[in-house]
N, C-alpha and C. Protein backbone atom coordinates (compact mmCIF):
# COMPACT_ATOMS: atom_id res chain seq x y z
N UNK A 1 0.81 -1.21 0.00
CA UNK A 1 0.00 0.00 0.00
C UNK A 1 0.85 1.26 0.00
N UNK A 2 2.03 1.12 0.19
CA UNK A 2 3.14 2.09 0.52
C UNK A 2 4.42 2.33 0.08
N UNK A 3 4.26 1.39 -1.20
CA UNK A 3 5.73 1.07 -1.50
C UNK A 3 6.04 2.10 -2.56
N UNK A 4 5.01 3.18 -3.33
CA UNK A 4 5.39 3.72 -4.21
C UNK A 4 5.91 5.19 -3.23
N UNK A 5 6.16 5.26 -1.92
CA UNK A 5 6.66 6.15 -1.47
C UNK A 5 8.07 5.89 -1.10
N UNK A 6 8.74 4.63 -1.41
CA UNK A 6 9.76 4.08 -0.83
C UNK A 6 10.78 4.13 -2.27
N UNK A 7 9.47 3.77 -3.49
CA UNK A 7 10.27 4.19 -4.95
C UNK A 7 10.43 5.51 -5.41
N UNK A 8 9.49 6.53 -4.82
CA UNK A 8 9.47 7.82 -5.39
C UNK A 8 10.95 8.71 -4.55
N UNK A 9 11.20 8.27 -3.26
CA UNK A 9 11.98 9.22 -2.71
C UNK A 9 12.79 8.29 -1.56
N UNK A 10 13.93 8.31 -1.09
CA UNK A 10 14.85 7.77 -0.25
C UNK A 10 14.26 8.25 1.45
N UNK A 11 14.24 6.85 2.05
CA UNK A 11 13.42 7.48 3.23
C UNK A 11 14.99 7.52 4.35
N UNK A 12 16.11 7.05 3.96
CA UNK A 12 17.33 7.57 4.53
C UNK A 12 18.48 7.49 3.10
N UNK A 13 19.46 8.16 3.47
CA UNK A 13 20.18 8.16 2.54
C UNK A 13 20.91 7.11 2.01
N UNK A 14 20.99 5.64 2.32
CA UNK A 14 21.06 4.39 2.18
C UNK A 14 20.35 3.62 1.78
N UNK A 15 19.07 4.02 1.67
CA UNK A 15 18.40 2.91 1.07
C UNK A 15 18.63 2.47 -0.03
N UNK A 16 18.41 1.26 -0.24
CA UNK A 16 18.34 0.17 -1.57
C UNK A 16 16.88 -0.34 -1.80
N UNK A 17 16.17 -0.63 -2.84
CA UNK A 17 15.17 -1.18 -3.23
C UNK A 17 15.88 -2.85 -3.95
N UNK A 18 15.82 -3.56 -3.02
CA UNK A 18 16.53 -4.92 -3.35
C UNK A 18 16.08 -5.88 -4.40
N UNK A 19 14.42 -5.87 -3.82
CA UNK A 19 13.63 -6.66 -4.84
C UNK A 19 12.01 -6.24 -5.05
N UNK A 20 11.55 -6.35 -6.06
CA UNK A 20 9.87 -5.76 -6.08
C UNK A 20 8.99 -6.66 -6.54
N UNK A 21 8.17 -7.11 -5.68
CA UNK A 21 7.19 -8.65 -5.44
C UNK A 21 6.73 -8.23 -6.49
N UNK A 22 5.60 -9.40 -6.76
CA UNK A 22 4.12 -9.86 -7.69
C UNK A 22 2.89 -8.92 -6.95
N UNK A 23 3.14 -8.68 -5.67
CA UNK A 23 2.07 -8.06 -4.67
C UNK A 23 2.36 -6.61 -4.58
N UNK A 24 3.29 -6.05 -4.72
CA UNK A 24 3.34 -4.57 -4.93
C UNK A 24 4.47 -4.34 -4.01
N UNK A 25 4.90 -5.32 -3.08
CA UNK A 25 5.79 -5.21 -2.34
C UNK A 25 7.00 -5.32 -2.48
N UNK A 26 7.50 -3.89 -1.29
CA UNK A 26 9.29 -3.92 -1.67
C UNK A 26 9.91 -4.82 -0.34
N UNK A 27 11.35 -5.23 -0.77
CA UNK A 27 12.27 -5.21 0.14
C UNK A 27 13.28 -4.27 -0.20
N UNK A 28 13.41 -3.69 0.74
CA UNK A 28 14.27 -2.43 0.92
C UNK A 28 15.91 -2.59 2.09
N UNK A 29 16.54 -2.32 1.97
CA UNK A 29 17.22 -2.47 2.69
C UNK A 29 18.36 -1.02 2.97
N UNK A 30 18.77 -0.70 4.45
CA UNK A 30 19.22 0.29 4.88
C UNK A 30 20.86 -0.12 5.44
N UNK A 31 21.90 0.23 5.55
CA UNK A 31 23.21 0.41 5.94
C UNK A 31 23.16 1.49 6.86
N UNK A 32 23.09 1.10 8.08
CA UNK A 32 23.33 2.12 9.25
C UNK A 32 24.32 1.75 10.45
N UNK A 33 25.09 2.47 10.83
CA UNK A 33 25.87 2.78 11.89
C UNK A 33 25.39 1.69 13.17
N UNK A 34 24.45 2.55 14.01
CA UNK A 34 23.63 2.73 14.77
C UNK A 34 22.21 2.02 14.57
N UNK A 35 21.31 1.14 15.03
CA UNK A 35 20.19 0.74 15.06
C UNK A 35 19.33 1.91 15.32
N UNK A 36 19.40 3.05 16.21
CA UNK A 36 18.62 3.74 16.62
C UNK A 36 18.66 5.12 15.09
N UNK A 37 19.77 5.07 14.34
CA UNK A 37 19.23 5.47 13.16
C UNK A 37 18.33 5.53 12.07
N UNK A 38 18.12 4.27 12.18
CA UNK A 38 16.48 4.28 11.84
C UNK A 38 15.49 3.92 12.08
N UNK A 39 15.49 3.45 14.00
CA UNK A 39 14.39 2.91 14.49
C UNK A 39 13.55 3.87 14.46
N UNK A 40 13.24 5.26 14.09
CA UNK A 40 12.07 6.21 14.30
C UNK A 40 11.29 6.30 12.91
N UNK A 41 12.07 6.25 11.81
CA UNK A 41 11.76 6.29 10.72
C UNK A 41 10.83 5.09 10.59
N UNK A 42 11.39 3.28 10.89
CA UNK A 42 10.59 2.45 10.56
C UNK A 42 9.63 2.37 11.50
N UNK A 43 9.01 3.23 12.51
CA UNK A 43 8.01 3.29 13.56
C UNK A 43 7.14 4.20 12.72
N UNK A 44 7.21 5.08 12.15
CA UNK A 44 6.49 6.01 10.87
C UNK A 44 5.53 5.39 10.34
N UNK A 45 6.39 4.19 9.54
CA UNK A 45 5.64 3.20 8.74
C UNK A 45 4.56 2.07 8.85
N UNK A 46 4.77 1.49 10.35
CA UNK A 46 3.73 1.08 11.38
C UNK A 46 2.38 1.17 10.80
N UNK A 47 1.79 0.30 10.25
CA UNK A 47 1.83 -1.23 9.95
C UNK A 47 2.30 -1.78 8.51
N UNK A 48 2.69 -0.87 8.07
CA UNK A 48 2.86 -1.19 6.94
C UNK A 48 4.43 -2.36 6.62
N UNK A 49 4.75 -2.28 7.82
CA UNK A 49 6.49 -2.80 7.39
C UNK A 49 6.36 -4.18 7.88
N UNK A 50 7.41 -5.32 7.23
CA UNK A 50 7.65 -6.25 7.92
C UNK A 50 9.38 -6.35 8.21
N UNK A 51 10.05 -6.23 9.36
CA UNK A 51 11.34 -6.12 9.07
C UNK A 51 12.06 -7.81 9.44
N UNK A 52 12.52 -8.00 8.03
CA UNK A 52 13.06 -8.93 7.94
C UNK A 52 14.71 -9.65 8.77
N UNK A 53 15.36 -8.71 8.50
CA UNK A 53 16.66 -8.91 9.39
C UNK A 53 17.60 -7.36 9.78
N UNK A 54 18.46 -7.46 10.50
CA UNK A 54 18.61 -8.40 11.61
C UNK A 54 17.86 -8.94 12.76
N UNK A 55 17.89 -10.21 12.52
CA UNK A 55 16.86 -10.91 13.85
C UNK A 55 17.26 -9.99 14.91
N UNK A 56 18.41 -9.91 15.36
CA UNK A 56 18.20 -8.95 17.02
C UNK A 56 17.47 -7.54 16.84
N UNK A 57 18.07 -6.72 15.90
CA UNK A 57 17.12 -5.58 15.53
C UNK A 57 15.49 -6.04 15.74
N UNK A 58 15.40 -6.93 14.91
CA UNK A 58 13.62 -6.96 14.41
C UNK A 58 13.02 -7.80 15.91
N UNK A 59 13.87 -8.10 16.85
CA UNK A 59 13.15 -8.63 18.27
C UNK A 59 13.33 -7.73 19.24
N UNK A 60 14.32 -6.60 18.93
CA UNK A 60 14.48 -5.33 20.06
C UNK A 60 13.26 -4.79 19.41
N UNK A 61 12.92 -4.30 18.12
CA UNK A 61 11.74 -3.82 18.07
C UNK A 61 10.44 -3.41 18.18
N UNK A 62 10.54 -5.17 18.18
CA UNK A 62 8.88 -5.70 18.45
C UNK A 62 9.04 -5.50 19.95
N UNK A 63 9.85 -5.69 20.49
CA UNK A 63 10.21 -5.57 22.36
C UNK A 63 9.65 -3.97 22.77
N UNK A 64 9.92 -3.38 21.74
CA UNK A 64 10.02 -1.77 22.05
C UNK A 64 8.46 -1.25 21.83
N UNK A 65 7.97 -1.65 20.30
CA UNK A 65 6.35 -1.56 20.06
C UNK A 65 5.72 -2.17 21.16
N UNK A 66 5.67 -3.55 21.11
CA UNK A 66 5.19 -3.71 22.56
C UNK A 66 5.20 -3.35 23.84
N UNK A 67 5.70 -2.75 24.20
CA UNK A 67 6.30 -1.96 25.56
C UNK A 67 5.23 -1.08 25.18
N UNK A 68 5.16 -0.03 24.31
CA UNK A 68 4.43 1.25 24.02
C UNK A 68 2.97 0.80 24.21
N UNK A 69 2.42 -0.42 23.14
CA UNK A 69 1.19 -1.11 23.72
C UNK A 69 0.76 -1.24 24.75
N UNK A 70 1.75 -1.73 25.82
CA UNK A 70 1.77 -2.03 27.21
C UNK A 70 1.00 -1.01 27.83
N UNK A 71 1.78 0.24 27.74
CA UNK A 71 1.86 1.67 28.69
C UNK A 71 0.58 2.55 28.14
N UNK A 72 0.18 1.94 26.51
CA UNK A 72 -1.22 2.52 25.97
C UNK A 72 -2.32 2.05 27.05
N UNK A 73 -2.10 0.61 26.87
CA UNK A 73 -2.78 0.06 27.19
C UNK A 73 -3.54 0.29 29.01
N UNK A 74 -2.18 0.41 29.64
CA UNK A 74 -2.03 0.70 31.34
C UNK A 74 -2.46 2.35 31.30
N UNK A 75 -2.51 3.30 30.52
CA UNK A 75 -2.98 4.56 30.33
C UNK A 75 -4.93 4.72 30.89
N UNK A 76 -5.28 3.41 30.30
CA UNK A 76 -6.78 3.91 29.82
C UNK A 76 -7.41 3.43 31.33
C-alpha cells in the first residue's frame, strides 16, 4: 500500500530497493551505523512494514512496540 513512497523518494540516505514482489511489495534495505538510526523512521511506517533482518534488531523492536502497547494500554 506504501511502497510507491519508498520508490518515489529515499526514506534515509542508504536505502536500496533490493527486490519488487508480484504483490506490490518492496524489500528495501538500509546500511546504518547505529540501530537507533532508523528505528524512528521504521516506527512512521507502522503497519505497513515487515522487518526482515537483523533478527536482534527486528526482536528489540517488536520488544520496544510492545512496551508502548503495554503503557497505551495501562494509560486507559
Amino acid at each position: 500500500q506504501v511502497s510507491h513512497y519508498f520508490k518515489r523518494r529515499k526514506m534515509f540516505p542508504t536505502q536500496e530497493i533490493k527486490e519488487e514482489r508480484p504483490d506490490g511489495s518492496l524489500v528495501v534495505s538500509y546500511r546504518v551505523g547505529h540501530y537507533e538510526a532508523i528505528r524512528n523512521i521504521l516506527k512512521s511506517w507502522i503497519p505497513n512494514i515487515v522487518i526482515l533482518e537483523p533478527e536482534d534488531f527486528r526482536k528489540d523492536f517488536l520488544k520496544d512496540v510492545k512496551g508502548w502497547v503495554k503503557r497505551q494500554e495501562n494509560a486507559a
